[in-house]
N, C-alpha and C. Protein backbone atom coordinates (compact mmCIF):
# COMPACT_ATOMS: atom_id res chain seq x y z
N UNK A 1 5.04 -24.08 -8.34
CA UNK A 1 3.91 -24.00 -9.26
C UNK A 1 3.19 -22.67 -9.05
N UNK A 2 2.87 -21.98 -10.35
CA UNK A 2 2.23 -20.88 -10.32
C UNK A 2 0.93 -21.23 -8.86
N UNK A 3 0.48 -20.27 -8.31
CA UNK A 3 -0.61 -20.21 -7.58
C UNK A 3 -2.18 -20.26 -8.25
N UNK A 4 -2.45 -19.76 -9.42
CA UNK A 4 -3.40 -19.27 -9.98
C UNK A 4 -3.50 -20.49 -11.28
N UNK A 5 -2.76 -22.03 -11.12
CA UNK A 5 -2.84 -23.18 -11.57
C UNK A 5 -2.46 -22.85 -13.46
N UNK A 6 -1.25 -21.61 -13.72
CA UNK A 6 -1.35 -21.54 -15.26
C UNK A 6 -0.07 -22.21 -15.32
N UNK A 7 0.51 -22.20 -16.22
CA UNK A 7 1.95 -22.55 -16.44
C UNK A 7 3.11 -21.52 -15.97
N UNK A 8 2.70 -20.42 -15.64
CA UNK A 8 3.70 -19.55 -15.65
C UNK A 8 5.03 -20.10 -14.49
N UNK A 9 5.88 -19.49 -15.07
CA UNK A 9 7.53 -20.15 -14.42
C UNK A 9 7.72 -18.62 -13.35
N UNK A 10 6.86 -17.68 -13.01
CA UNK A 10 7.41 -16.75 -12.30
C UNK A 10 6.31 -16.07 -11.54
N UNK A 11 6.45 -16.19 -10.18
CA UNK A 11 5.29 -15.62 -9.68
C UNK A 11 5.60 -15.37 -8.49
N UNK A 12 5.44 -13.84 -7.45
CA UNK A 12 5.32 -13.61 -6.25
C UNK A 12 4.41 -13.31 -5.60
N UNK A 13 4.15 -13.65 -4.40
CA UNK A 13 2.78 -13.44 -3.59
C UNK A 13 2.67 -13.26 -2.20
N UNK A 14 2.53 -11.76 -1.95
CA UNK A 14 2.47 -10.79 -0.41
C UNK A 14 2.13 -11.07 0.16
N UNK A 15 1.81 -11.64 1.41
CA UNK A 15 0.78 -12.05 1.81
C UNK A 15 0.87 -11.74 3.37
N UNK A 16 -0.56 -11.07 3.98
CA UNK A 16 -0.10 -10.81 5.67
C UNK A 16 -1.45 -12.25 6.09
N UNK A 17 -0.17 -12.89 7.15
CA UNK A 17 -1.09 -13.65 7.66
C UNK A 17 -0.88 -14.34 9.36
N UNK A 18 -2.03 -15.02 9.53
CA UNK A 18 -2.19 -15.37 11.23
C UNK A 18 -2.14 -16.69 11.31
N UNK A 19 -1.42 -17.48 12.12
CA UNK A 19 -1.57 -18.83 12.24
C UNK A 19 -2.12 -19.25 13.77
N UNK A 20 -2.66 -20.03 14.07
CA UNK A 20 -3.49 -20.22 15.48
C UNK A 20 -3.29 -21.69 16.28
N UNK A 21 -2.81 -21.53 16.83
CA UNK A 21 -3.32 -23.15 17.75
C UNK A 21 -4.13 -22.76 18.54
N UNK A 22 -5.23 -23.38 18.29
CA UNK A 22 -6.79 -23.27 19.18
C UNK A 22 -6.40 -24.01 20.16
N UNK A 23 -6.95 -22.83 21.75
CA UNK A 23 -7.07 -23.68 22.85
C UNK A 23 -8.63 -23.87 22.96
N UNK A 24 -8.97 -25.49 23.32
CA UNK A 24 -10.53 -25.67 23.17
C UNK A 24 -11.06 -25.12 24.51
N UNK A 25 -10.72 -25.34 25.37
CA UNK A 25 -11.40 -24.72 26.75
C UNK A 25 -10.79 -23.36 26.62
N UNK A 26 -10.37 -22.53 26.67
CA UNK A 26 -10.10 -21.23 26.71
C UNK A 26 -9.53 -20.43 25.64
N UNK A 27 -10.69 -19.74 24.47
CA UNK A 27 -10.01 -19.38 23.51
C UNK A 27 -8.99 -17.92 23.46
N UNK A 28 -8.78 -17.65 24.66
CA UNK A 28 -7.85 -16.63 25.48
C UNK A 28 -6.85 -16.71 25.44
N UNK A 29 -6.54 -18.05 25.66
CA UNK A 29 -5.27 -19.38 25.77
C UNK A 29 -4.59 -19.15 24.49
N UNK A 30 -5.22 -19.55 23.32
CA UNK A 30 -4.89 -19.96 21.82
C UNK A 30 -3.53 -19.07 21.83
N UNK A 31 -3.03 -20.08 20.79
CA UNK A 31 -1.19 -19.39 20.52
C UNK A 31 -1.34 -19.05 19.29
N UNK A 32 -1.12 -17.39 18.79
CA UNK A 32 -1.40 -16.79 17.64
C UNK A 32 -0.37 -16.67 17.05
N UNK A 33 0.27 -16.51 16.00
CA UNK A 33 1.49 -15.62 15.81
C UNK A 33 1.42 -15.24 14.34
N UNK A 34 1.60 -13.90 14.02
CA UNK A 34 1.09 -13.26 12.83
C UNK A 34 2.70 -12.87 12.05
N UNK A 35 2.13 -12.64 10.95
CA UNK A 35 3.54 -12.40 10.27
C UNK A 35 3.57 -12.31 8.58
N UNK A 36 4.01 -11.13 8.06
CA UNK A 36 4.06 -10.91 6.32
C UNK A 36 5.23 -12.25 5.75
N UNK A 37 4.78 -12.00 4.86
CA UNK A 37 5.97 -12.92 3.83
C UNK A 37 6.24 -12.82 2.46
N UNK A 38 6.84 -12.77 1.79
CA UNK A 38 6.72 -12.99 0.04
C UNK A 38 6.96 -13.91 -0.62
N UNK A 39 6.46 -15.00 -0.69
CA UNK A 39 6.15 -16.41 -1.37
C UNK A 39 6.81 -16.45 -2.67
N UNK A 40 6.98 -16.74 -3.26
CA UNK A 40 7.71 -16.49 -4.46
C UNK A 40 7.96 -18.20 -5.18
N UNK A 41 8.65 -17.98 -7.03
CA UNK A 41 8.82 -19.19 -7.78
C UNK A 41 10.34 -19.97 -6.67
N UNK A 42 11.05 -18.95 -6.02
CA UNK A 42 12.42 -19.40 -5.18
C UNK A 42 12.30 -19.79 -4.03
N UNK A 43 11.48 -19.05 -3.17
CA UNK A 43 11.10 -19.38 -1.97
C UNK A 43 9.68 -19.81 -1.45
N UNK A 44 8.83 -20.87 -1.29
CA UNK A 44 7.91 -21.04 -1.19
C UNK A 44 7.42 -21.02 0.39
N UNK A 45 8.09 -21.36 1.21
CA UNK A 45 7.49 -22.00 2.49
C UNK A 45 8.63 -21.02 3.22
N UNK A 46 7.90 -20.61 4.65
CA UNK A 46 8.07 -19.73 5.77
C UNK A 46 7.54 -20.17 6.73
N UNK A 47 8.00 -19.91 7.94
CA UNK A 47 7.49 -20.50 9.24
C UNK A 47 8.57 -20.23 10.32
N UNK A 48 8.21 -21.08 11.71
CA UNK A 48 8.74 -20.97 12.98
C UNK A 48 9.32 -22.12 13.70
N UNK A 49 10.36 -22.52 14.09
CA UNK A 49 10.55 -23.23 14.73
C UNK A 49 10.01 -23.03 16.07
N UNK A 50 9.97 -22.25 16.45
CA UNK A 50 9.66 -21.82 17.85
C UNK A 50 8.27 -21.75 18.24
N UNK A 51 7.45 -22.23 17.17
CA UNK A 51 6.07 -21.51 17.58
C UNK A 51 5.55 -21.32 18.84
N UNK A 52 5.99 -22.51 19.38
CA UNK A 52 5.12 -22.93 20.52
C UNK A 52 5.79 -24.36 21.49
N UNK A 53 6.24 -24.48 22.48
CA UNK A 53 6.98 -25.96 22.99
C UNK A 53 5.74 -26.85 22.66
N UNK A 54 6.11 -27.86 22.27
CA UNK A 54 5.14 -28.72 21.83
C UNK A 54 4.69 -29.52 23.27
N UNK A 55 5.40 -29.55 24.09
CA UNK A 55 4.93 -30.23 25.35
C UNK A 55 3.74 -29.27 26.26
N UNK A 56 3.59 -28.33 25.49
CA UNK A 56 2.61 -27.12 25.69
C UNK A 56 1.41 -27.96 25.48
N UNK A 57 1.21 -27.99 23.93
CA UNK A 57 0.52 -28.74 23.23
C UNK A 57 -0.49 -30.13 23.28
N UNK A 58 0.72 -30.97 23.80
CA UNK A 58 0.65 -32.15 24.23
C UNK A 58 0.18 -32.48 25.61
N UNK A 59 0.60 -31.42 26.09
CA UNK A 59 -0.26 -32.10 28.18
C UNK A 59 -1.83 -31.81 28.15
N UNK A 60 -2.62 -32.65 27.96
CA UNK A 60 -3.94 -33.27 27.98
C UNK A 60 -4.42 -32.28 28.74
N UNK A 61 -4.42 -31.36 30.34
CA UNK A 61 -5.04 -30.12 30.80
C UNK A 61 -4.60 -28.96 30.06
N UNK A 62 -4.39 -28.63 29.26
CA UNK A 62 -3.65 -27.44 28.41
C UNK A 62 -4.78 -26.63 27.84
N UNK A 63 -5.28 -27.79 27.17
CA UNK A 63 -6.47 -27.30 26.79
C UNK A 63 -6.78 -27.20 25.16
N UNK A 64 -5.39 -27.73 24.63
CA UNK A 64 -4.70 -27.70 23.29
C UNK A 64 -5.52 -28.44 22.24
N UNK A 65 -5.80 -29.88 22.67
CA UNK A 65 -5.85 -30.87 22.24
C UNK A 65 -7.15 -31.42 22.64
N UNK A 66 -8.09 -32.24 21.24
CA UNK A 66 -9.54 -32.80 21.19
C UNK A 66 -9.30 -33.98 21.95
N UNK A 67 -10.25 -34.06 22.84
CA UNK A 67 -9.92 -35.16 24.13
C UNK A 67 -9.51 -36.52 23.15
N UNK A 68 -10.80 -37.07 22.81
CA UNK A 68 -10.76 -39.07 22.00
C UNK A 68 -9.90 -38.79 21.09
N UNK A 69 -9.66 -37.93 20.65
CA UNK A 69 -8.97 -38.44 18.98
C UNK A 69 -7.42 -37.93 18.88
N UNK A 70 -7.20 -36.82 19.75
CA UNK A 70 -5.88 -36.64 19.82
C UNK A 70 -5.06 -35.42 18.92
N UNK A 71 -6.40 -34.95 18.64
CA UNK A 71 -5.86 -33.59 17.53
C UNK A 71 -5.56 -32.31 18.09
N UNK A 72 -5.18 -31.41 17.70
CA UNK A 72 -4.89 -30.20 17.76
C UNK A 72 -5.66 -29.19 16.64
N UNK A 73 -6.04 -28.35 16.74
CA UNK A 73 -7.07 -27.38 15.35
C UNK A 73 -5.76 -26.24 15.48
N UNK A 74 -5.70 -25.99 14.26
CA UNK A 74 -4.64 -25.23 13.77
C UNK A 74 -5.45 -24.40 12.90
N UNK A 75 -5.92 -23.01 12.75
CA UNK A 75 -6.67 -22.47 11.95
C UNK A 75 -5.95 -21.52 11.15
N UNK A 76 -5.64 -20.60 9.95
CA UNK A 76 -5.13 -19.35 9.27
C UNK A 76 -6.46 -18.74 8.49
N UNK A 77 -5.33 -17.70 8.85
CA UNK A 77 -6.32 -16.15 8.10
C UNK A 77 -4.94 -15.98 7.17
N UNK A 78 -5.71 -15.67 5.90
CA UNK A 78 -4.32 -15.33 5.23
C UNK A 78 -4.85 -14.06 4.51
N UNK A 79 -3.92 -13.12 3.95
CA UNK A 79 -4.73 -11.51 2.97
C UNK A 79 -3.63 -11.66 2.28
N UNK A 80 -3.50 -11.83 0.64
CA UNK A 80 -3.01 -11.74 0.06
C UNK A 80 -3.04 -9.75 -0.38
N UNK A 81 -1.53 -8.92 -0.19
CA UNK A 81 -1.49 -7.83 -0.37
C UNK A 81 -0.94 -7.48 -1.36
N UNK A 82 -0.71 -8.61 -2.20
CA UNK A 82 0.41 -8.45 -3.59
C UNK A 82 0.35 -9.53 -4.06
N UNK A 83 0.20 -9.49 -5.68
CA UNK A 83 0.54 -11.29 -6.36
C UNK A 83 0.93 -10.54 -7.63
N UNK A 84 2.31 -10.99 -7.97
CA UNK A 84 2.78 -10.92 -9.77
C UNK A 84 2.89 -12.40 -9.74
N UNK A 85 2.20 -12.15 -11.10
CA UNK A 85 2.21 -13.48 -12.28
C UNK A 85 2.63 -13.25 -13.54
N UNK A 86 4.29 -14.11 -13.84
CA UNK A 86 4.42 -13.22 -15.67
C UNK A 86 4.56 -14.53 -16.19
């Protein structure tokens, strides 16, 4: 689906961006990893298998994870550096 919610069937979109796993006790800690992409009507979704071992994540002193509830905060910065829409 177009980005900009029109009908159009063709659209690419530049984009430099940061993805984060917040460490709550030490924001020193946090696992960043930055990276361009070009989004497009063919390719929509990009990412990492590797981001991070999830048993990182998961061990309760890590620092990863909201004590009661069991979450993780995952934050992005995104800069769109290019968008065609035809």
């Amino acid at each position: 689906m177009d980005p900009r919610g029109t009908s159009s069937t063709k659209w690419d979109s530049f984009a430099s961006y940061r993805l984060t796993v917040v460490n709550l006790t030490d924001d020193s800690q946090s696992i960043h990893r930055d990276s361009r992409h070009i989004f497009s009507t063919k390719k929509k979704s990009h990412g990492w298998c590797d981001f991070t071992p999830s048993a990182t994540i998961l061990d309760a002193k890590s620092g990863f994870l909201v004590s009661d509830d069991c979450c993780v905060v995952i934050t992005t910065d995104i800069l769109i550096l290019n968008e065609i829409v035809v």
